[in-house]
N, C-alpha and C. Protein backbone atom coordinates (compact mmCIF):
# COMPACT_ATOMS: atom_id res chain seq x y z
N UNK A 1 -280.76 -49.87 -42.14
CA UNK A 1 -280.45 -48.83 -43.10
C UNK A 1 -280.99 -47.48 -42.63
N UNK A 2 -282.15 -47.35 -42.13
CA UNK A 2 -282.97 -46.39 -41.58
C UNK A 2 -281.87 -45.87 -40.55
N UNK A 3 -282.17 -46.37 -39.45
CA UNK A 3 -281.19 -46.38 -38.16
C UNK A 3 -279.60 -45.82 -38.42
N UNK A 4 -278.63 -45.88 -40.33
CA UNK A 4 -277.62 -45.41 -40.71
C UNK A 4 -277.82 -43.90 -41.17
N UNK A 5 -279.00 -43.95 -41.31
CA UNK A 5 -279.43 -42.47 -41.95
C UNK A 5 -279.48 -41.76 -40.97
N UNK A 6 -280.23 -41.97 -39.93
CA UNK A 6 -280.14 -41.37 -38.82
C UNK A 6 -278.98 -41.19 -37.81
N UNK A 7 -278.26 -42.35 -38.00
CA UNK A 7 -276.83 -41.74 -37.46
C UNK A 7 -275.87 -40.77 -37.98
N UNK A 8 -275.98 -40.42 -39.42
CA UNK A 8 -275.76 -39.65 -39.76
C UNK A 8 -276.11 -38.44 -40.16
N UNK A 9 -277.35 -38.27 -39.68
CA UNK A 9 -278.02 -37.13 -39.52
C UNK A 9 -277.57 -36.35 -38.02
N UNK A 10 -278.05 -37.54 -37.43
CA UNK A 10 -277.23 -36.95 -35.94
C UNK A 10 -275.37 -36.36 -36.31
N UNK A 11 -274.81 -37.17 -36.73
CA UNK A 11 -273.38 -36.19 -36.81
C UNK A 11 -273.51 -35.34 -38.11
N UNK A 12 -274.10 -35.56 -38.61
CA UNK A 12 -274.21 -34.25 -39.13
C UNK A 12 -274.58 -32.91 -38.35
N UNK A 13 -275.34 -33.13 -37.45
CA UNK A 13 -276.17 -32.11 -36.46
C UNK A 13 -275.04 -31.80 -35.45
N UNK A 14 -274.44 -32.61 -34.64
CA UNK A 14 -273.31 -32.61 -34.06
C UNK A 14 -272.34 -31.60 -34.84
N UNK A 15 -271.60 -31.91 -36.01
CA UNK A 15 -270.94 -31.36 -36.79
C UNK A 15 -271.27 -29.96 -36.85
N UNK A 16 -272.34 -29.87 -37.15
CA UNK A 16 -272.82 -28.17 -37.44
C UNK A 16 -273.07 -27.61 -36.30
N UNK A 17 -273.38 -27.94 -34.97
CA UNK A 17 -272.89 -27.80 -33.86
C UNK A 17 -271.92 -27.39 -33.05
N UNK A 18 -270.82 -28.00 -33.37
CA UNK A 18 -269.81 -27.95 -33.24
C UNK A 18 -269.26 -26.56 -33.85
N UNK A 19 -269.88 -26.63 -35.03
CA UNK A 19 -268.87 -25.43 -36.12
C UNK A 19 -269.58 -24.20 -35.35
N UNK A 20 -271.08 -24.09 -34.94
CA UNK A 20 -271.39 -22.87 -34.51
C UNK A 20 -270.75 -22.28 -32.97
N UNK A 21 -270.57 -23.38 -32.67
CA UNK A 21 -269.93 -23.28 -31.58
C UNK A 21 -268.54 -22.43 -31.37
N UNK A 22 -267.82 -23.49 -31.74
CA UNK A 22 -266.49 -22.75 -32.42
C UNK A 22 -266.54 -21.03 -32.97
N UNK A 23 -267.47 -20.91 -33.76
CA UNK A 23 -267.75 -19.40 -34.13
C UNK A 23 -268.13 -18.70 -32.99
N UNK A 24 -269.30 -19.06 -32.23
CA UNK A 24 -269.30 -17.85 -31.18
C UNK A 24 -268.19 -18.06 -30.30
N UNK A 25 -267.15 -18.87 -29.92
CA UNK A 25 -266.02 -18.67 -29.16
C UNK A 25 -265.15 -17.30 -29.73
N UNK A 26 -265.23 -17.71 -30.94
CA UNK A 26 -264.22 -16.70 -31.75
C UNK A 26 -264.93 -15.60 -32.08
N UNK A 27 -266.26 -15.16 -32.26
CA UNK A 27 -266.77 -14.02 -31.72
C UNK A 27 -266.60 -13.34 -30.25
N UNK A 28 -266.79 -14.34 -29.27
CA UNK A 28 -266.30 -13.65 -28.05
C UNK A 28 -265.05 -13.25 -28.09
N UNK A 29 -264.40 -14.11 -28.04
CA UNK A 29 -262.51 -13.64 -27.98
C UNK A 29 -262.64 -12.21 -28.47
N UNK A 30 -263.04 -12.10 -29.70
CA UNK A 30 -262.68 -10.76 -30.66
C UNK A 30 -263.45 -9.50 -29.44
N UNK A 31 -264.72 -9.61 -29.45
CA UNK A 31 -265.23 -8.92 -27.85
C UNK A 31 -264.60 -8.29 -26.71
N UNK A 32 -264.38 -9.44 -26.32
CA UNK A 32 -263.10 -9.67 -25.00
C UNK A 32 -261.75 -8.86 -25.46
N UNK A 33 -261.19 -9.00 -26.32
CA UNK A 33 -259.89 -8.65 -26.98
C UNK A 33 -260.61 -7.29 -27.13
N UNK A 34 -261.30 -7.07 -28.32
CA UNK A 34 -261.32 -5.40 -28.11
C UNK A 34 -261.50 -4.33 -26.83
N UNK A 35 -262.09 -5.05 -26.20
CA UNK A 35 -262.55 -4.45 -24.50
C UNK A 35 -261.26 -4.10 -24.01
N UNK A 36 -260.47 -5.40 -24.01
CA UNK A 36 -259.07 -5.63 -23.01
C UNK A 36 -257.93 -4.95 -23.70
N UNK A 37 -258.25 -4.40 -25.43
CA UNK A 37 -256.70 -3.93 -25.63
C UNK A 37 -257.38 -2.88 -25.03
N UNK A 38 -258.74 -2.28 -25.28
CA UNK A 38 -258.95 -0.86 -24.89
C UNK A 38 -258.70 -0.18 -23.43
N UNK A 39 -258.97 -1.25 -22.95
CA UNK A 39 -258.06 -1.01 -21.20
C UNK A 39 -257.24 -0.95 -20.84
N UNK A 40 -256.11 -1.72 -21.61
CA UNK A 40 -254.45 -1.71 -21.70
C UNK A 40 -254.56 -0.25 -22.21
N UNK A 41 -254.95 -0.03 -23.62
CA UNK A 41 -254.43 1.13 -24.13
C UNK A 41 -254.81 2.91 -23.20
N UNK A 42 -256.14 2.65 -22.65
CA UNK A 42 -256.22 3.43 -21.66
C UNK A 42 -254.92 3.71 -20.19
N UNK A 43 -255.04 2.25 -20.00
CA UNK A 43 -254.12 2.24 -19.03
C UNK A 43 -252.62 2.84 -18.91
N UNK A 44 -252.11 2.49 -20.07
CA UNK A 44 -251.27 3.17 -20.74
C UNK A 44 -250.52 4.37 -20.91
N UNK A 45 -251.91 4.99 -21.22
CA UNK A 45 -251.99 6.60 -21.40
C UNK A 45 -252.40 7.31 -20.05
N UNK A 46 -253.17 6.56 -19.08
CA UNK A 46 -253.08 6.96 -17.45
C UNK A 46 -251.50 7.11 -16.99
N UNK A 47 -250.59 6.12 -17.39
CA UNK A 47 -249.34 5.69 -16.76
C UNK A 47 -249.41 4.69 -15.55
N UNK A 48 -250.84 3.59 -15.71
CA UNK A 48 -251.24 2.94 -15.06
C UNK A 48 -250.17 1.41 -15.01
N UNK A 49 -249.27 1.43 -14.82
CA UNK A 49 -247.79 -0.08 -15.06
C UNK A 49 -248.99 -1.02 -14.89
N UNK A 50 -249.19 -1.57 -13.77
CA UNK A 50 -249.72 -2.65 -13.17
C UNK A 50 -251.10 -2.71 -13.92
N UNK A 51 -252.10 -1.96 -14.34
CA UNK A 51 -253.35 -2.47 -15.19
C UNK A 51 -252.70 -2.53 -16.22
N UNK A 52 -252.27 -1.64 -16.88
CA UNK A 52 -251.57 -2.17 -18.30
C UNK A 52 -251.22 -3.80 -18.39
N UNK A 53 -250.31 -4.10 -17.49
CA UNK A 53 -249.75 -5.18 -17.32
C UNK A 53 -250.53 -6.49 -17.60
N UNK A 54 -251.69 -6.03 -16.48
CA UNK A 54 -252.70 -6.76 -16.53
C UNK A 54 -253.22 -6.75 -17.68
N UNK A 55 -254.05 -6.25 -18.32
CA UNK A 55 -254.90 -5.95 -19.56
C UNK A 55 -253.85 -6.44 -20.80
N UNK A 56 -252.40 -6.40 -20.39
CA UNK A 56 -252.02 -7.01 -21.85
C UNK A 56 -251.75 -8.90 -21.91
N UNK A 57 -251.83 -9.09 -20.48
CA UNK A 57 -251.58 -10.02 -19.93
C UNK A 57 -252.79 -10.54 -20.82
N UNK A 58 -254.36 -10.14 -20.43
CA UNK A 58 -255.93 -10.37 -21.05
C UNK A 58 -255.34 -10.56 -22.12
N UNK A 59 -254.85 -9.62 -22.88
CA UNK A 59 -254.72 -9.58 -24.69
C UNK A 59 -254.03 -10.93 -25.15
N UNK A 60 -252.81 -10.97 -24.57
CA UNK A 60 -252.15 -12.14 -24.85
C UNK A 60 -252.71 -13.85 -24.70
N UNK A 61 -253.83 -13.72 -23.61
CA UNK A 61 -254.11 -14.67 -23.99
C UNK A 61 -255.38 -15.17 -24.29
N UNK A 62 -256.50 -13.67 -24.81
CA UNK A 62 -257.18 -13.87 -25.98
C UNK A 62 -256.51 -14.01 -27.51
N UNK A 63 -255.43 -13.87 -28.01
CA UNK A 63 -254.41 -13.86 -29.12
C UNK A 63 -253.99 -15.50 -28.98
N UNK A 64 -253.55 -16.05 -27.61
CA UNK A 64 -253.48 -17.31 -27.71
C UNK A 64 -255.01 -18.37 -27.93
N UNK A 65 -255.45 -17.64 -27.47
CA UNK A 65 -257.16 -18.28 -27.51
C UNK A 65 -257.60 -18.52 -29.23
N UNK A 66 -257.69 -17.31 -29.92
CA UNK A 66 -257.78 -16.92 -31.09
C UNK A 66 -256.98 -18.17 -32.09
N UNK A 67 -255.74 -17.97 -31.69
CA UNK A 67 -254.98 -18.94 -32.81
C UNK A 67 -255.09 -20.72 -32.48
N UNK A 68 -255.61 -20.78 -31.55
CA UNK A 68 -255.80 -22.35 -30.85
C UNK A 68 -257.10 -22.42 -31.88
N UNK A 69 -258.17 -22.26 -32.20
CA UNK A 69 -259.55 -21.53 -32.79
C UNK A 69 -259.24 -21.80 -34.30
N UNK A 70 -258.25 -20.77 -34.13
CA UNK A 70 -258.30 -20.28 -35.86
C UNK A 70 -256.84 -20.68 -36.57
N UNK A 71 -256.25 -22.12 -36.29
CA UNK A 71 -254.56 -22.11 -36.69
C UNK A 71 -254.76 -21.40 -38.24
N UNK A 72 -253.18 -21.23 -38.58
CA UNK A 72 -252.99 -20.89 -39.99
C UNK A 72 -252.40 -22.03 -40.39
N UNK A 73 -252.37 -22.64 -41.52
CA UNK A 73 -251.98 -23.11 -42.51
C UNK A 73 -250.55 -23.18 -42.03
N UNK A 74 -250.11 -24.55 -41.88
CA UNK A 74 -248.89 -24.75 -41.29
C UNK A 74 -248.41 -26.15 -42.15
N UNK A 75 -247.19 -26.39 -42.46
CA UNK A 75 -246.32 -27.45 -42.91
C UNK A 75 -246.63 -28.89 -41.72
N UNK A 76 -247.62 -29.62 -42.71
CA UNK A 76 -247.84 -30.95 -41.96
C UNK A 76 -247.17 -31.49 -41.33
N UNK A 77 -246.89 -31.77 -40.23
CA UNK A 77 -246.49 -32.55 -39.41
C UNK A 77 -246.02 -34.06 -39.87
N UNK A 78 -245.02 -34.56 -40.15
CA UNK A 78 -244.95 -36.11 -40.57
C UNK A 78 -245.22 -37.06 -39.58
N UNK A 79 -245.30 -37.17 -38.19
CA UNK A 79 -245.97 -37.82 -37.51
C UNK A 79 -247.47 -37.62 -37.68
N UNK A 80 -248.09 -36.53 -38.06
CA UNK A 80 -249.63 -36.52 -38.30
C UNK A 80 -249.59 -36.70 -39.70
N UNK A 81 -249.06 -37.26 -40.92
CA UNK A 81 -248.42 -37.50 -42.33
C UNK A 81 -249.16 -39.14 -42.03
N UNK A 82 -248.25 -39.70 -41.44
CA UNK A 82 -247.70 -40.78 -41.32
C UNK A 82 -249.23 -41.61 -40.77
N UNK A 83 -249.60 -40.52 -39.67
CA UNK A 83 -251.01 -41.24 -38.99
C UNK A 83 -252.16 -41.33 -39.54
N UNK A 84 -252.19 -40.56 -40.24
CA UNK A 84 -253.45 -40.38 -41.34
C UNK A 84 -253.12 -41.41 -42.77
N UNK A 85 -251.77 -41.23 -42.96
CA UNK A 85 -251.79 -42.56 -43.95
C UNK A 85 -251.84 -44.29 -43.74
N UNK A 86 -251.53 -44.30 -42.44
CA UNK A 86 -251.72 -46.00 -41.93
C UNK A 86 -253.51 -45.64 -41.70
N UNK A 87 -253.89 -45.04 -41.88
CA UNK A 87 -255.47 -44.62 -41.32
C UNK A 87 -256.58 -44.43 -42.91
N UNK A 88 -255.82 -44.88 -43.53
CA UNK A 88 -256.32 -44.36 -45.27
C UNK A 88 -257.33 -45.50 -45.39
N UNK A 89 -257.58 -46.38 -44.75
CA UNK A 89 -258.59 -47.59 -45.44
C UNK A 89 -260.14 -47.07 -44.57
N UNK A 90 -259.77 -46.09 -43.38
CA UNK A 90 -260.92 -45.41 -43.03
C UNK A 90 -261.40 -44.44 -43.58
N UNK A 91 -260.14 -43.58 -43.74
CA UNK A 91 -260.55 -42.49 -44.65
C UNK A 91 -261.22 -42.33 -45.59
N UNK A 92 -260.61 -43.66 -46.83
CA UNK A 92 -260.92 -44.28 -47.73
C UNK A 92 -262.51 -44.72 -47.79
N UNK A 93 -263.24 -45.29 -46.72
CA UNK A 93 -263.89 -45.85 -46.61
C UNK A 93 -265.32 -44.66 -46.12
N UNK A 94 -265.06 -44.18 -45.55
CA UNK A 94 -265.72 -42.86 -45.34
C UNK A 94 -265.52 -41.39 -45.77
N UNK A 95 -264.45 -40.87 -46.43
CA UNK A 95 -264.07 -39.62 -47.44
C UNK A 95 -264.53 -38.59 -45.96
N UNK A 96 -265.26 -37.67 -46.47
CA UNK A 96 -265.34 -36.63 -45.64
C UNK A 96 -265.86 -36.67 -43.95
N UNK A 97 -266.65 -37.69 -43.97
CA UNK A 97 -267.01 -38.09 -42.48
C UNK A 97 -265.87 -38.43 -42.06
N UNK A 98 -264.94 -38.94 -42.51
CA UNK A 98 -263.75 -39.48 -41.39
C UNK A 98 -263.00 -38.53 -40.94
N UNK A 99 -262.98 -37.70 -42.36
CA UNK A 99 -262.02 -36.83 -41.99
C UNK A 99 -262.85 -35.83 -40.82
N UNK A 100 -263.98 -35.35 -40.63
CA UNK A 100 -264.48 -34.79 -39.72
C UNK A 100 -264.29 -35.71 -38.66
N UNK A 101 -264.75 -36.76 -37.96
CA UNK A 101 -264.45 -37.22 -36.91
C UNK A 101 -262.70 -37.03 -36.79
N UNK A 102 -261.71 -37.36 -37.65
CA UNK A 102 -260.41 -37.16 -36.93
C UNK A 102 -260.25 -35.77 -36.38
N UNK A 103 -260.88 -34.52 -36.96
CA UNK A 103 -260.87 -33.24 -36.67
C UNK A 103 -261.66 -33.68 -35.25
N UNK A 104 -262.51 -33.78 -35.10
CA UNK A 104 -262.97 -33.87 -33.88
C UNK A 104 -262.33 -34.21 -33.01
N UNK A 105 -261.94 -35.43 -32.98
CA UNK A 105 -261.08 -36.28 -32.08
C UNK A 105 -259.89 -35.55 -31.71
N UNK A 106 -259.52 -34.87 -32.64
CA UNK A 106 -257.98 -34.18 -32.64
C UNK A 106 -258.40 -32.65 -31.75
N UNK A 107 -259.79 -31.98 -31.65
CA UNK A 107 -260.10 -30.95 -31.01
C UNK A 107 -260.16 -31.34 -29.47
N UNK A 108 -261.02 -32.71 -29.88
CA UNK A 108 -260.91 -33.24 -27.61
C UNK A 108 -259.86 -33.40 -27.22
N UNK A 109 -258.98 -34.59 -28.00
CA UNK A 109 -257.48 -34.63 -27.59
C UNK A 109 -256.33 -33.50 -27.01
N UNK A 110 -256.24 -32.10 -27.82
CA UNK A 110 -256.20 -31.28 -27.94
C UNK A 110 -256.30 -30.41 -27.02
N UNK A 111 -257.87 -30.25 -26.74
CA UNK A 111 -258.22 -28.97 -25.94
C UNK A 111 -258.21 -28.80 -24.38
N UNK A 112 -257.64 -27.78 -24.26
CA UNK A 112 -256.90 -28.53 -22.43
C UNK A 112 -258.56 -28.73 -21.65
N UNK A 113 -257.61 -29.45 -20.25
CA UNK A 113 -258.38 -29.85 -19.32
C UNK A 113 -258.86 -28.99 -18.56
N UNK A 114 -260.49 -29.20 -18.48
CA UNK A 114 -261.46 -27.92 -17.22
C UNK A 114 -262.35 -28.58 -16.29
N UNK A 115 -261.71 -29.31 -15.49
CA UNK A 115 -262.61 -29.74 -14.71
C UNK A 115 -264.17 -29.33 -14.25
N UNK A 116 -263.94 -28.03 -14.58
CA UNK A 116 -265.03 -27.12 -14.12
C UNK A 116 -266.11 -27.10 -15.11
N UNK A 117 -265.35 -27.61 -16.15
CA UNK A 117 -266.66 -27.19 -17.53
C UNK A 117 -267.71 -28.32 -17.07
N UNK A 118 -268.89 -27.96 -17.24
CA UNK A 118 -270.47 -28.54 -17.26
C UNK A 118 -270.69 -29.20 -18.77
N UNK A 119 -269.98 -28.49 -19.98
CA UNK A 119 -270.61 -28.75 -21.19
C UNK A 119 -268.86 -29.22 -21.91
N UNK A 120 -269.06 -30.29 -22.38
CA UNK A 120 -267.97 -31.28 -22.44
C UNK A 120 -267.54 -30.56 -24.50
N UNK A 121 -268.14 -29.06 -24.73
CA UNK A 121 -267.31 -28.60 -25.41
C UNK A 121 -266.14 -27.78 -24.95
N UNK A 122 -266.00 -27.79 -23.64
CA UNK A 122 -265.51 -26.91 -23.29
C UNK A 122 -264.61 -27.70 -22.36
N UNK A 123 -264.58 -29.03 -22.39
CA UNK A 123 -263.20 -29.65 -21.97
C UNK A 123 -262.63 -30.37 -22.69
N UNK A 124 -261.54 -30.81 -22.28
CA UNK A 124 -261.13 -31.97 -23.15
C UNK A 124 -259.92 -32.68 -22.44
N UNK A 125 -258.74 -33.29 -23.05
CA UNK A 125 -257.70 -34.13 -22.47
C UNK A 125 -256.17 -33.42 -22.29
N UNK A 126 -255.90 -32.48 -23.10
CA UNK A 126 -254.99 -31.71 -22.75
C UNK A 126 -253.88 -32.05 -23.56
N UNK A 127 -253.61 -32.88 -24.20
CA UNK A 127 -252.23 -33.89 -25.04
C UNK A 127 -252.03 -32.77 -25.70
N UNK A 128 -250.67 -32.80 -26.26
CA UNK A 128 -249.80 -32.25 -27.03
C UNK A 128 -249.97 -33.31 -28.28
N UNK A 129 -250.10 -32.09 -29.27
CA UNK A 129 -250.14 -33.26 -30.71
C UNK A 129 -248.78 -33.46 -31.14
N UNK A 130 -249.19 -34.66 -31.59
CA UNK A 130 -248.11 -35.57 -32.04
C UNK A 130 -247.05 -36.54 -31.48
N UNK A 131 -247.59 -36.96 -30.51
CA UNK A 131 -246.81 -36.97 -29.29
C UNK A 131 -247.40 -38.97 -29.47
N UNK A 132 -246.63 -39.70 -28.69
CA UNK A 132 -247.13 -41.25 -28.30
C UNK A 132 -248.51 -41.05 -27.74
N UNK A 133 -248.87 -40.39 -26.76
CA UNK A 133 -250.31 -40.45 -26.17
C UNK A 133 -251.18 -39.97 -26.93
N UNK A 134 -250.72 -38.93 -27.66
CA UNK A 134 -251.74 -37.93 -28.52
C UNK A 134 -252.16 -39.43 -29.11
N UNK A 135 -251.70 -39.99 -30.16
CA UNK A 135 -252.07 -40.84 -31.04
C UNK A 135 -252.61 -41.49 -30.91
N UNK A 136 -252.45 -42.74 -29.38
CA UNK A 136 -252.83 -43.30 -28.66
C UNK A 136 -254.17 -43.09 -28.47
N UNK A 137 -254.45 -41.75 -27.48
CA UNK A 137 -255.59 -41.10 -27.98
C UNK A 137 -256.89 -41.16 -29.22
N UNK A 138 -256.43 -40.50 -30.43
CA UNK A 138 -257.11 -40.26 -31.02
C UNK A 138 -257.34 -41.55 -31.77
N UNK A 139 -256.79 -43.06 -31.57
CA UNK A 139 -257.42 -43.86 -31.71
C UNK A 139 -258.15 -44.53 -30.90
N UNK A 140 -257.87 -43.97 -29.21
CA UNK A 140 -259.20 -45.11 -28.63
C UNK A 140 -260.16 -44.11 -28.74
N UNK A 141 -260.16 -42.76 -28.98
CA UNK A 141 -261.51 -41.73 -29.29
C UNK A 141 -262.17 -42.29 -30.53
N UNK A 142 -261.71 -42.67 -31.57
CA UNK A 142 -262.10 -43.04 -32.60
C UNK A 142 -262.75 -44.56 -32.52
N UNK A 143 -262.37 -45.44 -31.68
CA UNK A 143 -262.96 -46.36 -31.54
C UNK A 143 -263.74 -46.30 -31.13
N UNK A 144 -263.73 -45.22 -29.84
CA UNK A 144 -265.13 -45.63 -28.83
C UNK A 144 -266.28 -44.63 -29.62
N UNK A 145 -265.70 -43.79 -30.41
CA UNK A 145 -266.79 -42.46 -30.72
C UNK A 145 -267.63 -42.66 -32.49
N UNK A 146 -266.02 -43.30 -33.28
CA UNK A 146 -266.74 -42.97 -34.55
C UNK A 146 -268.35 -43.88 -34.41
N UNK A 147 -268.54 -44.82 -34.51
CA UNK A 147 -269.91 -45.58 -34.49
C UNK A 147 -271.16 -44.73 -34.45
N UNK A 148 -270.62 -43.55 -33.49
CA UNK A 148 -271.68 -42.93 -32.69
C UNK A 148 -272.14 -41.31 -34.17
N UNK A 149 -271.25 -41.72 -34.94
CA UNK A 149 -271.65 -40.86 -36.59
C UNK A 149 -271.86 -42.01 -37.39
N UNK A 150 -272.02 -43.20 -37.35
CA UNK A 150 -272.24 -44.02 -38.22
C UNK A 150 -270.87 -44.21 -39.36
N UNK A 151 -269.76 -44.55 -38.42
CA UNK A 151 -268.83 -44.76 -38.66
C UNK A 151 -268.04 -45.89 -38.10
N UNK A 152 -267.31 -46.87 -38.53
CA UNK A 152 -266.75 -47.53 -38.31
C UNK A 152 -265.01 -47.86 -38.69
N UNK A 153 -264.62 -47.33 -36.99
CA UNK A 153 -263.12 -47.64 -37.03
C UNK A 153 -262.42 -48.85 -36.50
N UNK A 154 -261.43 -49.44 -36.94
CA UNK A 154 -260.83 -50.26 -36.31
C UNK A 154 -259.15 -50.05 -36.79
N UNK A 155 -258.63 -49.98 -35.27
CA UNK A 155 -257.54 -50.15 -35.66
C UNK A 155 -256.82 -50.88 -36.52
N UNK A 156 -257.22 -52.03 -36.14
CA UNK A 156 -256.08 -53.23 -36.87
C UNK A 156 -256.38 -52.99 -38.49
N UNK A 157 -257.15 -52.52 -38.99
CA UNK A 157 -256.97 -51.42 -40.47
C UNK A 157 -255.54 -50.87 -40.63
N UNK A 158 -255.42 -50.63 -39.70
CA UNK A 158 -253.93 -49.80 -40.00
C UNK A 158 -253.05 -50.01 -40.77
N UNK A 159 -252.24 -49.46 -41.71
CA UNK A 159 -251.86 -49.94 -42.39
C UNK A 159 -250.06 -50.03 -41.87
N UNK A 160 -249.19 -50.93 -42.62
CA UNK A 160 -248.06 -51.10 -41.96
C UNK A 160 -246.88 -49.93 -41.92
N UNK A 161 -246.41 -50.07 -41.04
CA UNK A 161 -245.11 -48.87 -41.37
C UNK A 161 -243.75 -49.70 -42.01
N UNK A 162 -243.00 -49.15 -42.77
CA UNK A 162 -241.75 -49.84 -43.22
C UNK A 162 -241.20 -50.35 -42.33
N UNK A 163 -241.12 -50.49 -41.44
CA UNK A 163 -240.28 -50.77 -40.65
C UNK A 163 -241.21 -52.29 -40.08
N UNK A 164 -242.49 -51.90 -40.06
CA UNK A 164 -242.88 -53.15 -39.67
C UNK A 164 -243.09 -54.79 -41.12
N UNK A 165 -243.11 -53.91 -41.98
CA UNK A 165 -243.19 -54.69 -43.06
C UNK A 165 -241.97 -55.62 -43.30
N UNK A 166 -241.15 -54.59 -43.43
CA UNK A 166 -239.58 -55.19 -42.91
C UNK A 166 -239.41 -56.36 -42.06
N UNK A 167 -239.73 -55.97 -40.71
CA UNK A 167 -239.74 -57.71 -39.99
C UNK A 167 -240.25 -58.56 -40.90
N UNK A 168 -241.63 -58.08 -40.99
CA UNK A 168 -242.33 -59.57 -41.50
C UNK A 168 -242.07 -59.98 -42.84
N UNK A 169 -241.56 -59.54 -43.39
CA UNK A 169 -240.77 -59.51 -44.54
C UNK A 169 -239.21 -60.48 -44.39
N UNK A 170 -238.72 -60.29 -42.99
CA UNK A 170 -237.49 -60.54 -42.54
C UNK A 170 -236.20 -60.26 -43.64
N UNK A 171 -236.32 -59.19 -43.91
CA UNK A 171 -235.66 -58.11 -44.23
C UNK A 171 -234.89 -57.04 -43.87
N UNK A 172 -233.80 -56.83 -43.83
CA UNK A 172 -233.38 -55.89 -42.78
C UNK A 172 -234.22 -54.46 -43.32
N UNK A 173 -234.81 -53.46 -42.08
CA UNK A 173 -235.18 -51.93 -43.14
C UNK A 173 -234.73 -51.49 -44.37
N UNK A 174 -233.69 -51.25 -44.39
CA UNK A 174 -232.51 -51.17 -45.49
C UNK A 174 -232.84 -51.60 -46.67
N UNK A 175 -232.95 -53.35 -46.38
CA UNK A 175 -233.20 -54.34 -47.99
C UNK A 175 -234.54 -54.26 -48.19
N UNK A 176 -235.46 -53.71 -47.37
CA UNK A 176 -236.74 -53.95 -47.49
C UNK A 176 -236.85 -52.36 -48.25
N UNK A 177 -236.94 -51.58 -47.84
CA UNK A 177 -237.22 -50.13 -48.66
C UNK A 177 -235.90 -50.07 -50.02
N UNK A 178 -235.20 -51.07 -50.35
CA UNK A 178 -234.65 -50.84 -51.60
C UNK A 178 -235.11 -51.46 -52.17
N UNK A 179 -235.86 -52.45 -51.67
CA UNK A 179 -236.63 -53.24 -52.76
C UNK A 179 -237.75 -52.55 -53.67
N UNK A 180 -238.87 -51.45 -52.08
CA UNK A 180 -239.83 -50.96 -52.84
C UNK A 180 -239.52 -50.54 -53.00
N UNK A 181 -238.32 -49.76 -53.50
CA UNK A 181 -237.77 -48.69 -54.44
C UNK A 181 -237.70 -49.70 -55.97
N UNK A 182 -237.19 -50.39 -55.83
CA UNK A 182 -236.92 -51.23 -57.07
C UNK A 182 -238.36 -51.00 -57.59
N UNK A 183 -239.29 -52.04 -56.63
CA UNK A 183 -240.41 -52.10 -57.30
C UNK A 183 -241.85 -50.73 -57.65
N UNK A 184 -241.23 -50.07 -57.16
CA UNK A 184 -242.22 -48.79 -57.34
C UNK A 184 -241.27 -47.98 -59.00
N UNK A 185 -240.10 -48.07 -58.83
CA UNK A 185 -239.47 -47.65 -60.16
C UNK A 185 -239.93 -48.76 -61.57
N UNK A 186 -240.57 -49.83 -61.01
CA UNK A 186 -241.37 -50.37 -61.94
C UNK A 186 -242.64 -50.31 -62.41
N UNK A 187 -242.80 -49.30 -61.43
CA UNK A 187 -244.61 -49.60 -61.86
C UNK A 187 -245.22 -50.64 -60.79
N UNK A 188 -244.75 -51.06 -60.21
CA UNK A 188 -245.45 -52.64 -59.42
C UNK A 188 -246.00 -52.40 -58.31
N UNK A 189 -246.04 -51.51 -57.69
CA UNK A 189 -247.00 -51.18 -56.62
C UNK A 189 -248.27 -51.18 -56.79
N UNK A 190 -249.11 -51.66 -56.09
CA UNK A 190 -250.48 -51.74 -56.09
C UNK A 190 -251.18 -50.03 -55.86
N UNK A 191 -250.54 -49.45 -55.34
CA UNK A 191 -251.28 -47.87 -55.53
C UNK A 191 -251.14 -47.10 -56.76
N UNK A 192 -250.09 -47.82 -57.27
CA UNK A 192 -249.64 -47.40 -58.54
C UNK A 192 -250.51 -47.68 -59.92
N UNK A 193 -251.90 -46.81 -59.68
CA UNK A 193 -253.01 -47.62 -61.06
C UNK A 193 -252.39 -46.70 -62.11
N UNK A 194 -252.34 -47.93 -63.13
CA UNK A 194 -252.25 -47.28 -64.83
C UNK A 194 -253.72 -47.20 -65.53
């Protein structure tokens, strides 16, 4: 029990770590970015083509840096919908820790590859989200990592997709999702508490 407290003290520490981290990135960028439009915009007004060029070249991809950092509020993804709901008996089971480790997992997965980096915030695997590998991914990260917050994942939790219920059901898709239509227009679903 001792030894759970302390694992979660540690990701907690990790966690807040992490977040400060993240902030001074996005303090630098803003740095960097003001420096670099100011050189473009100098450049500019020299009639300098080629530093301009350069310096907006800088801007553009402190602006890409920035929004990798800081996304906005975007229309969920139904492949990341879908993954987080076969994933609900972890979620479930841990509430806000899980959901921080999937953020995590989803930042390594995520954040491209630097061979060069020394400090393993500053690399990661490079995947495109949402993708077969991404997912792939962020469940063997979750296997091999949650424990290490005093968390426990396992895949085979997962919960089924229609389509797989369907087989085992031996149902064609079709008869199988008109059914839980039937039965959810009844009330009879088990998520369905009165």
């Amino acid at each position: 029990m001792a030894n759970e407290s302390y694992q979660q003290q540690i990701a907690q520490l990790r966690v807040e770590r992490s977040q400060r981290e993240r902030l001074n990135q996005l303090e630098n960028i803003q740095i960097d970015y003001r420096e670099a439009a100011r050189e473009r915009d100098e450049a500019a007004a020299r009639g300098d083509r080629d530093e301009f060029e350069l310096r907006d070249t800088d801007c553009e991809r402190l602006e890409q840096d920035w929004a990798y950092l800081n996304p906005q509020q975007q229309q969920a993804d139904p492949r990341q919908v879908e993954f987080v709901r076969r994933n609900a008996p972890f979620i479930e089971r841990h509430g806000q820790a899980a959901i921080q480790a999937l953020d995590l997992a989803h930042n390594y997965a995520t954040r491209p590859r630097n061979p060069n980096a020394t400090n393993p915030a500053n690399n990661g695997m490079g995947l495109r989200p949402n993708t077969p590998a991404y997912f792939q991914a962020m469940r063997n990260l979750l296997e091999m990592y949650a424990k290490d917050y005093g968390l426990r994942y396992d895949r085979d939790e997962e919960l089924l997709t229609p389509n797989q219920a369907a087989k085992i059901s031996g149902l064609s898709p079709d008869a199988y999702n008109h059914a839980v239509r039937q039965v959810a227009a009844q009330g009879r679903l088990s998520n369905q508490k009165k």
